[in-house]
PDB file of N, CA and C in Angstrom:
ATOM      1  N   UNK A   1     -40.103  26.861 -27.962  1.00  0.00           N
ATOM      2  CA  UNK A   1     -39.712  25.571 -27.422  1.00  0.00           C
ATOM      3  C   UNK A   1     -39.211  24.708 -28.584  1.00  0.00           C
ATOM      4  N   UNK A   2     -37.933  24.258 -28.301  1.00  0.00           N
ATOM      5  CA  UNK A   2     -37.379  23.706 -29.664  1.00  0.00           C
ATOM      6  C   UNK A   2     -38.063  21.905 -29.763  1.00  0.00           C
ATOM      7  N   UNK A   3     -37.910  21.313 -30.692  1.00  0.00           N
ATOM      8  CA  UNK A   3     -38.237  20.085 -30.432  1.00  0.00           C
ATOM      9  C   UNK A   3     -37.800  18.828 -29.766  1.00  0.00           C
ATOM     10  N   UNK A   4     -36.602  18.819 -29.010  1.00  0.00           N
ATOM     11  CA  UNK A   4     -36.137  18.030 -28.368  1.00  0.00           C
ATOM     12  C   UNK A   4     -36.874  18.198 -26.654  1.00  0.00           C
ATOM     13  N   UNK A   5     -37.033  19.605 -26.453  1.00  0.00           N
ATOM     14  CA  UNK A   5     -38.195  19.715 -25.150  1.00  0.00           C
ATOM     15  C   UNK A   5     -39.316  19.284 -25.099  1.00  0.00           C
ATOM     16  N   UNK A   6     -40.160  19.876 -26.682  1.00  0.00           N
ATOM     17  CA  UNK A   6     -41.421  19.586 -26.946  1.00  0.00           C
ATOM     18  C   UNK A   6     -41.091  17.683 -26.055  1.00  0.00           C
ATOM     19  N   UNK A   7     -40.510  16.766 -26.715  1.00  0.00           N
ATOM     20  CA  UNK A   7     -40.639  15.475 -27.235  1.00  0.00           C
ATOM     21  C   UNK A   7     -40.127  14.715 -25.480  1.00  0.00           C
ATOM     22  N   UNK A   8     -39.066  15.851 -24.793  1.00  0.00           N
ATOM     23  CA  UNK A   8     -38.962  15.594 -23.424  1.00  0.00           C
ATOM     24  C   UNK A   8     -40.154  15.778 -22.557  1.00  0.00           C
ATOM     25  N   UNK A   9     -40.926  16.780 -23.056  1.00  0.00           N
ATOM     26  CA  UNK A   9     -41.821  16.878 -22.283  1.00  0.00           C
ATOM     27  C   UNK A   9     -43.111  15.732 -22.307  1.00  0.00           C
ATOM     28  N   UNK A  10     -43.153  15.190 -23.274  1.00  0.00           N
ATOM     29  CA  UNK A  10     -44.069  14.253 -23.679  1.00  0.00           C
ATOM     30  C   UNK A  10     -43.729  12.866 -23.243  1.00  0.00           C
ATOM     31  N   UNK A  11     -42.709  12.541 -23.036  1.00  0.00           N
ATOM     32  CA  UNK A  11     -42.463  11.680 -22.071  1.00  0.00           C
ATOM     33  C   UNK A  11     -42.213  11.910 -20.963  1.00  0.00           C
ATOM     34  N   UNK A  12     -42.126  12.964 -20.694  1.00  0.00           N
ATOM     35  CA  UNK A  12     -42.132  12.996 -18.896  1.00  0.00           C
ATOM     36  C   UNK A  12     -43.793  12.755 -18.673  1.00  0.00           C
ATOM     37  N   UNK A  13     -44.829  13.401 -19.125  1.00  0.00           N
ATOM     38  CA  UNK A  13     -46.017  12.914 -19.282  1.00  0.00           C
ATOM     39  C   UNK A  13     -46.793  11.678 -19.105  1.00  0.00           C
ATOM     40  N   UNK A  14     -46.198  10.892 -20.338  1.00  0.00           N
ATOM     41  CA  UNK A  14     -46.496   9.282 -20.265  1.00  0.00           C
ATOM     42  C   UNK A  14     -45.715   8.435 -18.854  1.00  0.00           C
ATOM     43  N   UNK A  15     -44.379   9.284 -19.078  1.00  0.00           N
ATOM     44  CA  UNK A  15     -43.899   8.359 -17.495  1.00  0.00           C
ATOM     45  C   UNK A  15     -44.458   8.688 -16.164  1.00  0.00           C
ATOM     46  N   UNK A  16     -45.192   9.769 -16.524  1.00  0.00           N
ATOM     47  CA  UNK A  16     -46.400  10.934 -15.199  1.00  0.00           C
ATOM     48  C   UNK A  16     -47.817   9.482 -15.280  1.00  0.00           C
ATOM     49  N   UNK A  17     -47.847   9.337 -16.337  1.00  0.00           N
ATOM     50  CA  UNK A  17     -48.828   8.127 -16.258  1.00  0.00           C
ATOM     51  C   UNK A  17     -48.601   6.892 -16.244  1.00  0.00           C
ATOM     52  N   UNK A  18     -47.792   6.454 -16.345  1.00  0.00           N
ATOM     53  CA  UNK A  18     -46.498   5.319 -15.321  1.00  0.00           C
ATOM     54  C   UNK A  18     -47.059   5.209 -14.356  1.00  0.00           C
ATOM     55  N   UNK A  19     -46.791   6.203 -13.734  1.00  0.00           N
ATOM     56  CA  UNK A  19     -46.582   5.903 -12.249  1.00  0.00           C
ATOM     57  C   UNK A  19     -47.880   6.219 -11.643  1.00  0.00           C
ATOM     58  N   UNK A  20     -48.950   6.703 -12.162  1.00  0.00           N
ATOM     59  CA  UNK A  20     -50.117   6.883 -11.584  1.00  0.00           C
ATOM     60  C   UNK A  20     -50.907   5.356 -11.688  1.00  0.00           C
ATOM     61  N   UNK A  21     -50.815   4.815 -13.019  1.00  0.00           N
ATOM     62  CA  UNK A  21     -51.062   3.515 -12.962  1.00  0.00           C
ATOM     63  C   UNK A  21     -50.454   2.536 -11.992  1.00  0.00           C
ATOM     64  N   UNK A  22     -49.245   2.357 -11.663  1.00  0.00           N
ATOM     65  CA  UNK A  22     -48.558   1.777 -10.639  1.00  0.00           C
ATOM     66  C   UNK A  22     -49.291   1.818  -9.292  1.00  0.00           C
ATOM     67  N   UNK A  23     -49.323   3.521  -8.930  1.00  0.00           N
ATOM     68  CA  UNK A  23     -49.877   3.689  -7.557  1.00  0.00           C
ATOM     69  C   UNK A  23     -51.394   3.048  -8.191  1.00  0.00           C
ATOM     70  N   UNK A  24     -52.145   3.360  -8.652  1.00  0.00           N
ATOM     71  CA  UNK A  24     -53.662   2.929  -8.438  1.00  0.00           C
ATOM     72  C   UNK A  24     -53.042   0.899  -8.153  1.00  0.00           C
ATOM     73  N   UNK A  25     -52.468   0.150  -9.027  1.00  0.00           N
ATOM     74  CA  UNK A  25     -52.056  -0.783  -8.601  1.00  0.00           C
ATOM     75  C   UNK A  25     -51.669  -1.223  -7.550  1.00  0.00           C
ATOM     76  N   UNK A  26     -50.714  -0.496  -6.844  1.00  0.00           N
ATOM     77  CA  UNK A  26     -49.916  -0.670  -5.498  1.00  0.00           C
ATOM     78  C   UNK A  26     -51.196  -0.328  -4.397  1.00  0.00           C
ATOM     79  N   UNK A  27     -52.103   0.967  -4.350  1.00  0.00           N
ATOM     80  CA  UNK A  27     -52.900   0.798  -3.827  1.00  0.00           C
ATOM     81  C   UNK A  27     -54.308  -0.039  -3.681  1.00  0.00           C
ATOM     82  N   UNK A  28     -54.305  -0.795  -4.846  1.00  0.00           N
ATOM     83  CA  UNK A  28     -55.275  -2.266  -4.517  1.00  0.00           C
ATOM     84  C   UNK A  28     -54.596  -3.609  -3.831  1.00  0.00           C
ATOM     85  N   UNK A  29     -53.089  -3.418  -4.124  1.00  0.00           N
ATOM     86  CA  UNK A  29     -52.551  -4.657  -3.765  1.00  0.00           C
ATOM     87  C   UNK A  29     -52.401  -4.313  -2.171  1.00  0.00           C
ATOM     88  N   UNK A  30     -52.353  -3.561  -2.043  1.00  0.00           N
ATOM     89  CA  UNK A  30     -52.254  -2.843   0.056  1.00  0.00           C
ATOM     90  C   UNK A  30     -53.566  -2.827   0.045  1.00  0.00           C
ATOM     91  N   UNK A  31     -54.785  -2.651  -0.409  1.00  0.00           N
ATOM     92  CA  UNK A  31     -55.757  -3.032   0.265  1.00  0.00           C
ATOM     93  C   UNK A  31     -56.105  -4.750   0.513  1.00  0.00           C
ATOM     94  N   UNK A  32     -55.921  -5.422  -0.532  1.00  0.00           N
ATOM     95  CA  UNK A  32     -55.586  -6.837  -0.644  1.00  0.00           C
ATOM     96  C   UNK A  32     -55.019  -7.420   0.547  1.00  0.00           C
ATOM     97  N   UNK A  33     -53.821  -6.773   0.625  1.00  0.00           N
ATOM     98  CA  UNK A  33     -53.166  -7.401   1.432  1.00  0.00           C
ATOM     99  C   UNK A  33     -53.457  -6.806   3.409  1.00  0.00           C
ATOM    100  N   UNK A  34     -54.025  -5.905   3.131  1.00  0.00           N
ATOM    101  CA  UNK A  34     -54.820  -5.810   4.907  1.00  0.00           C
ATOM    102  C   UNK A  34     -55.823  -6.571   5.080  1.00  0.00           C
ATOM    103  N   UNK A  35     -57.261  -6.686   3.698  1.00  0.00           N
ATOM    104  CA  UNK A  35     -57.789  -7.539   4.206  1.00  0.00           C
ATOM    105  C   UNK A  35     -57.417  -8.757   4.739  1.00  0.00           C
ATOM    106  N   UNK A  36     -56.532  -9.574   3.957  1.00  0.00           N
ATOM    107  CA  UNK A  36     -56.182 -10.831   4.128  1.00  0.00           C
ATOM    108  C   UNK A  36     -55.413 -10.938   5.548  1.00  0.00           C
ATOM    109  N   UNK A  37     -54.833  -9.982   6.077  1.00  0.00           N
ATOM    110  CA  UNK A  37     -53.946 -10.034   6.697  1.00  0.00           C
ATOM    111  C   UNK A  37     -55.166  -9.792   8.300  1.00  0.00           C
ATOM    112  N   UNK A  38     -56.179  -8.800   7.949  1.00  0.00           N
ATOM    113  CA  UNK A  38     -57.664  -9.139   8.905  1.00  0.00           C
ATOM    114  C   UNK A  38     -58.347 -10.215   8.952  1.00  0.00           C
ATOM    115  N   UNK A  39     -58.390 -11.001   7.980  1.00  0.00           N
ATOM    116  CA  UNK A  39     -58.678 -12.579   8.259  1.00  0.00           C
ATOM    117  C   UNK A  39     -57.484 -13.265   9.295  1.00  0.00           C
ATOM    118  N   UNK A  40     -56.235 -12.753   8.816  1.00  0.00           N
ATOM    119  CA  UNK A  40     -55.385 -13.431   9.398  1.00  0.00           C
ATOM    120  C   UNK A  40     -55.514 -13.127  11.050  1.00  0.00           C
ATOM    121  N   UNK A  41     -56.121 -12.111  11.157  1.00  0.00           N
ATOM    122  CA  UNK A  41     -55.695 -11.709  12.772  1.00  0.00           C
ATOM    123  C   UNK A  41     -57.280 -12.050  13.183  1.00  0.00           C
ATOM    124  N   UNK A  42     -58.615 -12.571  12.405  1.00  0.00           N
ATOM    125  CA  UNK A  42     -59.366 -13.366  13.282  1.00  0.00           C
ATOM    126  C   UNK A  42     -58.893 -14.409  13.557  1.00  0.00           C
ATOM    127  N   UNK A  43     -58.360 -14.863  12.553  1.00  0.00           N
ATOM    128  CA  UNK A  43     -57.682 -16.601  13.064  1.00  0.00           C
ATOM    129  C   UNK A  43     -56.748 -16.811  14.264  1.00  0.00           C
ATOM    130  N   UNK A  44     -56.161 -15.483  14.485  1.00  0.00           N
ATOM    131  CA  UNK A  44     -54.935 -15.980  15.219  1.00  0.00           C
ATOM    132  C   UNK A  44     -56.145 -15.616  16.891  1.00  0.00           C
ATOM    133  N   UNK A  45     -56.662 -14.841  16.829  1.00  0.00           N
ATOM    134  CA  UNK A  45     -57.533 -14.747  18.307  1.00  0.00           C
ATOM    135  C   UNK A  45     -57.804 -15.638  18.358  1.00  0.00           C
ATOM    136  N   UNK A  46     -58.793 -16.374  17.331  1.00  0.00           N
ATOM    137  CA  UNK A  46     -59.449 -17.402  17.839  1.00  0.00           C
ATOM    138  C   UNK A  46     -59.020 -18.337  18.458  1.00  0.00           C
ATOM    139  N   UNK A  47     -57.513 -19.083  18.194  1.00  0.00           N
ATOM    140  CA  UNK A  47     -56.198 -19.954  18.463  1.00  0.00           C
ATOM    141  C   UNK A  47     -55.577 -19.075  19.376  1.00  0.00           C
ATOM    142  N   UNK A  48     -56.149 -17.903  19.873  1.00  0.00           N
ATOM    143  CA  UNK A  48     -55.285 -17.386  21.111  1.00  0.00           C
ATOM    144  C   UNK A  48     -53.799 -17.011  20.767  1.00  0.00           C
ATOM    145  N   UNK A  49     -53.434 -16.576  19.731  1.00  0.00           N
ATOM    146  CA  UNK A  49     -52.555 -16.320  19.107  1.00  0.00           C
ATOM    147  C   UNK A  49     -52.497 -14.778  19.141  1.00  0.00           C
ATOM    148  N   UNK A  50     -51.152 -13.792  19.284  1.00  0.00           N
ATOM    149  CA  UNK A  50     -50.890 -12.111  19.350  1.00  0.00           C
ATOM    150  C   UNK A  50     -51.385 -12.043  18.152  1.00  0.00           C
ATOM    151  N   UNK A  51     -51.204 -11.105  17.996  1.00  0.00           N
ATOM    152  CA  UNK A  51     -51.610 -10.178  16.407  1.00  0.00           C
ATOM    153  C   UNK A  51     -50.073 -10.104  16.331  1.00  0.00           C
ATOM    154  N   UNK A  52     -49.050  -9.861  17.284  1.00  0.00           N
ATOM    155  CA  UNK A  52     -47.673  -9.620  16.134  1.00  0.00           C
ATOM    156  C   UNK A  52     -46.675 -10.819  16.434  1.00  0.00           C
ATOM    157  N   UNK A  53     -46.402 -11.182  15.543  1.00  0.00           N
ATOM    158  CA  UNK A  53     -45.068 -12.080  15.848  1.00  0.00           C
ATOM    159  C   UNK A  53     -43.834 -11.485  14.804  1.00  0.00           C
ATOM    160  N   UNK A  54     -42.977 -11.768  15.464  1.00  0.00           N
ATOM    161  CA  UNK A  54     -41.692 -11.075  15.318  1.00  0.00           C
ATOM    162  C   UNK A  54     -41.080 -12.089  14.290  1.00  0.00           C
ATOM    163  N   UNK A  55     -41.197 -13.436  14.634  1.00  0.00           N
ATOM    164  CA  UNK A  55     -40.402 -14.260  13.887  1.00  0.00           C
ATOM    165  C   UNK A  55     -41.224 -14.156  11.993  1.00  0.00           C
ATOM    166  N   UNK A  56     -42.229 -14.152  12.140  1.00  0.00           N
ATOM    167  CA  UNK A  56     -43.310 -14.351  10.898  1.00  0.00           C
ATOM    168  C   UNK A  56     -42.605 -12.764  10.645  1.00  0.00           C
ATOM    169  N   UNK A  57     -42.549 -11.664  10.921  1.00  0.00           N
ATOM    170  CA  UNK A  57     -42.012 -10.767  10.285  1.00  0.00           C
ATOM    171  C   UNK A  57     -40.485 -10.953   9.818  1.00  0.00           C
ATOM    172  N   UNK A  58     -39.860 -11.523  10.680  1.00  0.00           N
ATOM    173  CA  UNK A  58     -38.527 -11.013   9.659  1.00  0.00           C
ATOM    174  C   UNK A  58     -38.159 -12.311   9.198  1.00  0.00           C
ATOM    175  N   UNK A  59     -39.229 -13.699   8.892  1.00  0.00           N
ATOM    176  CA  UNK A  59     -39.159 -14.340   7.799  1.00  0.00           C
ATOM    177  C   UNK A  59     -39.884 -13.592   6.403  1.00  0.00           C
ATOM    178  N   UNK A  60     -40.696 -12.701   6.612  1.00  0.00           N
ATOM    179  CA  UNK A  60     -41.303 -11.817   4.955  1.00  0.00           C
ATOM    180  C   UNK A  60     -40.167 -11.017   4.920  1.00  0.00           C
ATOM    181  N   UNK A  61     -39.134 -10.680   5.740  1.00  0.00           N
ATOM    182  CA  UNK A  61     -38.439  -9.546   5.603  1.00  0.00           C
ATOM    183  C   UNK A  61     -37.168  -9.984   4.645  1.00  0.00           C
ATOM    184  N   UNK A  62     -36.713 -10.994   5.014  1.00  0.00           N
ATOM    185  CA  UNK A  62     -35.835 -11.829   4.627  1.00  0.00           C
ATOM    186  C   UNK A  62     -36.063 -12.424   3.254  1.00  0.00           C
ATOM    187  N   UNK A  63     -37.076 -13.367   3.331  1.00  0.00           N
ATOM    188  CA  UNK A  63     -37.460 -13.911   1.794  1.00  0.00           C
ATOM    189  C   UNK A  63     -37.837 -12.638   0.667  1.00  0.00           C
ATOM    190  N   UNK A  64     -38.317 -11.049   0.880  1.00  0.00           N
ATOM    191  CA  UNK A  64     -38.056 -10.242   0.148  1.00  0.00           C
ATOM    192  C   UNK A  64     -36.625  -9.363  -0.379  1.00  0.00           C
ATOM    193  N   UNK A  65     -35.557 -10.083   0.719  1.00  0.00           N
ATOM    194  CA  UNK A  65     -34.896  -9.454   0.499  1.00  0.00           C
ATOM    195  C   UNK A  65     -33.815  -9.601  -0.102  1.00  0.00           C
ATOM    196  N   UNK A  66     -34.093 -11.332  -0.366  1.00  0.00           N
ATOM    197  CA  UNK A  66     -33.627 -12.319  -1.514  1.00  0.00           C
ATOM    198  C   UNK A  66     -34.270 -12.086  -2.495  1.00  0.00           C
ATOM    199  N   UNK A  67     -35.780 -11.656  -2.915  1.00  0.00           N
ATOM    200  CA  UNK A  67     -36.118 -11.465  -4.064  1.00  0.00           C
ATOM    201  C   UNK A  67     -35.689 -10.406  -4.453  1.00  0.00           C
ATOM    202  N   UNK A  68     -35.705  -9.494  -3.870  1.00  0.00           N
ATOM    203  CA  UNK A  68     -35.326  -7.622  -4.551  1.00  0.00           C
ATOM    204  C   UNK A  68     -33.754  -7.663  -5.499  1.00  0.00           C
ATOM    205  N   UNK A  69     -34.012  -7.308  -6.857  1.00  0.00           N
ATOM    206  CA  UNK A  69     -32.781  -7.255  -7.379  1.00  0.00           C
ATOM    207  C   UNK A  69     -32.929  -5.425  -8.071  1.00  0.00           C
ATOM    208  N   UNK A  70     -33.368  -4.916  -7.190  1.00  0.00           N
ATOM    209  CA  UNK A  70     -33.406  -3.351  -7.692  1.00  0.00           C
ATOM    210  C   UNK A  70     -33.907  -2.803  -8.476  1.00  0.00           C
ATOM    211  N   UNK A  71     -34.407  -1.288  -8.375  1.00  0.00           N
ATOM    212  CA  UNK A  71     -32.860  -0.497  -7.754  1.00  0.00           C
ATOM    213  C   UNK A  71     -33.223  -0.147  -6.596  1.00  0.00           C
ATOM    214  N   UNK A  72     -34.092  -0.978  -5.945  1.00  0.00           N
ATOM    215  CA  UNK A  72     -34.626  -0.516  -4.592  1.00  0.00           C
ATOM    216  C   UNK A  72     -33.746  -0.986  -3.374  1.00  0.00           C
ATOM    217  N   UNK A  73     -33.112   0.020  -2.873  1.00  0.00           N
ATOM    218  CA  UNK A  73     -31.875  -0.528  -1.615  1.00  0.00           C
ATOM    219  C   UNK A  73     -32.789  -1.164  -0.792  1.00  0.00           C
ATOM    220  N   UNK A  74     -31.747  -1.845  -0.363  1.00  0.00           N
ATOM    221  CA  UNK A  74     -32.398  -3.166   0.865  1.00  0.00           C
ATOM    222  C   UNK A  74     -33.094  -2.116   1.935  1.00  0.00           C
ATOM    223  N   UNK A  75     -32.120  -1.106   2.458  1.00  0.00           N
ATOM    224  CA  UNK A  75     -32.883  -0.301   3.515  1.00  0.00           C
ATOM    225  C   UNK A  75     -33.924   0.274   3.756  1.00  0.00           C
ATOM    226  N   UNK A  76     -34.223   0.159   1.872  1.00  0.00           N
ATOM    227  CA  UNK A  76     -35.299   1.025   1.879  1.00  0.00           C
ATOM    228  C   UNK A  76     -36.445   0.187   1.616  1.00  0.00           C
ATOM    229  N   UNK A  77     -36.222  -0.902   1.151  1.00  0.00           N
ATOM    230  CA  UNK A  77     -37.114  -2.266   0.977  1.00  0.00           C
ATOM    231  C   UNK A  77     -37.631  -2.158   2.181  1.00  0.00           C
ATOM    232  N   UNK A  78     -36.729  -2.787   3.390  1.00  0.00           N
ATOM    233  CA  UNK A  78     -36.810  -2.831   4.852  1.00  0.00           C
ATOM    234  C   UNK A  78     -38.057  -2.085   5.742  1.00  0.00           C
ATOM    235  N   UNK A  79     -37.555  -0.734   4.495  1.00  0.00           N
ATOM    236  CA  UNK A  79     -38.481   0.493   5.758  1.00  0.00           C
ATOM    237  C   UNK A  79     -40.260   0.308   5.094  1.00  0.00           C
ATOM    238  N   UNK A  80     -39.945   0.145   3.556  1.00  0.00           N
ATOM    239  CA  UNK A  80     -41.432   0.319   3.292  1.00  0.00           C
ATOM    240  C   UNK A  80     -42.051  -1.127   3.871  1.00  0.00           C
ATOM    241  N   UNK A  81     -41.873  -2.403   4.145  1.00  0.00           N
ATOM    242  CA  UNK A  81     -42.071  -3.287   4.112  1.00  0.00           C
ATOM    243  C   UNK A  81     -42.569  -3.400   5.903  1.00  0.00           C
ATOM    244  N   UNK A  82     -41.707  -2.746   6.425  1.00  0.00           N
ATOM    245  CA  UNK A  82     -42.268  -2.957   7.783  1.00  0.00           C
ATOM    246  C   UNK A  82     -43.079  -1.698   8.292  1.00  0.00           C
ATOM    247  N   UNK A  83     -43.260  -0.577   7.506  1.00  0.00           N
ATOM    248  CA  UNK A  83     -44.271   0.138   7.780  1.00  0.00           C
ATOM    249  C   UNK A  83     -45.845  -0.340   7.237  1.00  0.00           C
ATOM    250  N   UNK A  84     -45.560  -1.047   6.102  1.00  0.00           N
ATOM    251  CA  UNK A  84     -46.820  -2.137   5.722  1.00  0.00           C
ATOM    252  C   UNK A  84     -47.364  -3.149   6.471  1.00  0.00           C
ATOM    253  N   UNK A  85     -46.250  -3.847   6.991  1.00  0.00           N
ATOM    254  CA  UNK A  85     -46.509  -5.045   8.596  1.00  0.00           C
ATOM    255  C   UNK A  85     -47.103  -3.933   9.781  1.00  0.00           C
ATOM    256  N   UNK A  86     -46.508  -2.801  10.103  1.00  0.00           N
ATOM    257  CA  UNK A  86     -47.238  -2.530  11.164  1.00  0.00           C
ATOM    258  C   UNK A  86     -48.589  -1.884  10.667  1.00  0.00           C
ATOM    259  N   UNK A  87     -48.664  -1.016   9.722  1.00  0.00           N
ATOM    260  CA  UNK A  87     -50.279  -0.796   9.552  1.00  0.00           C
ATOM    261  C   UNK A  87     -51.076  -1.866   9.740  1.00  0.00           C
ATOM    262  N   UNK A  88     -50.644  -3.195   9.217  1.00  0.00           N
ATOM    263  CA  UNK A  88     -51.692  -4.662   9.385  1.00  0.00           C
ATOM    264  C   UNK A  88     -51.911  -4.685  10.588  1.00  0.00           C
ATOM    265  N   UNK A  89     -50.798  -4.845  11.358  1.00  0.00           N
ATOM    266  CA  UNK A  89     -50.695  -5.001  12.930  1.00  0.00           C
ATOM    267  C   UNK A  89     -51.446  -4.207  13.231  1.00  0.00           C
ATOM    268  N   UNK A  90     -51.257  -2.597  13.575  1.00  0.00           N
ATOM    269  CA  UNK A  90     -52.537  -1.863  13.735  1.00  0.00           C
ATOM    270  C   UNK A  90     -54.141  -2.160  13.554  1.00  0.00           C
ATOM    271  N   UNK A  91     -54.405  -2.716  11.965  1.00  0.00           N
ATOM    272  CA  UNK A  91     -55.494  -2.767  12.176  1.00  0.00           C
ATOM    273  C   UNK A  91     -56.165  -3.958  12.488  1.00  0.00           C
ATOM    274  N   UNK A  92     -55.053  -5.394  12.786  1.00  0.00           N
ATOM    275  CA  UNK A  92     -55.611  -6.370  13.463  1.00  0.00           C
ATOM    276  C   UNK A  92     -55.785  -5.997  15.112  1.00  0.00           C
ATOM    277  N   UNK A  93     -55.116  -4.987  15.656  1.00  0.00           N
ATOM    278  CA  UNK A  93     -55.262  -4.770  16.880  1.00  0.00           C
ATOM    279  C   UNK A  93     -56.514  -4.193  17.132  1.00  0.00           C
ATOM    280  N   UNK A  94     -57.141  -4.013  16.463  1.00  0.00           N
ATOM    281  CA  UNK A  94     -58.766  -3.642  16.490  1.00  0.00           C
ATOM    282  C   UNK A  94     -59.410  -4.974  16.715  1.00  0.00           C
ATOM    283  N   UNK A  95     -59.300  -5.751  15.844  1.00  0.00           N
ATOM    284  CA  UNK A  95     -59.682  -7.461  16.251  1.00  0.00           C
ATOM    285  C   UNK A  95     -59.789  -7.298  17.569  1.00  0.00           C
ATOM    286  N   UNK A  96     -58.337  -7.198  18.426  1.00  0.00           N
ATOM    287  CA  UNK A  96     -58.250  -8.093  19.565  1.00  0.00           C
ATOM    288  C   UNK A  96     -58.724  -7.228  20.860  1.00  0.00           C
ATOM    289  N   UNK A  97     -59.090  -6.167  20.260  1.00  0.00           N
ATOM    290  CA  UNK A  97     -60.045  -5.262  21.537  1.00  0.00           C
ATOM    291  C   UNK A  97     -61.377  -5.597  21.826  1.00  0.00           C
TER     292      UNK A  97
END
């Protein structure tokens, strides 16, 4: 193995631990953000309020989609972002049973 592999391989490594740090991150900030979002869906029963509103979603959808300057395509912003809204939704719909 000549040394330009050796030295590729060693950063593919550290960037292997990049991204494991990231996910352990990304997965506290998604737990974060269900709890809060389970407070949010006692409040809204209590006020007789759905668990989903449409408008409150594609105002987060929107104001992220002014923040995103990449390299993450909007579409794909879109998709992870509202598969995150409906897991919440899901598990506030436990609330309202």
């Amino acid at each position: 193995m000549d040394k330009e592999t050796r030295s590729d391989l060693k950063k593919l490594k550290e960037k292997r631990r990049s991204i494991d740090l990231l996910d352990q991150k990304l997965l506290m900030l998604l737990n974060q953000r269900l709890r809060v979002a389970l407070e949010i869906g006692k409040i809204k029963r209590r006020i007789g309020k759905k668990a989903y509103d449409p408008t409150r979603e594609k105002e987060v959808l929107e104001k992220l989609k002014l923040k995103n300057r990449g390299p993450l395509k909007e579409q794909n912003l879109i998709r992870i972002f509202r598969t995150i809204m409906k897991v919440c939704r899901q598990s506030q719909a436990q609330i309202f049973r």
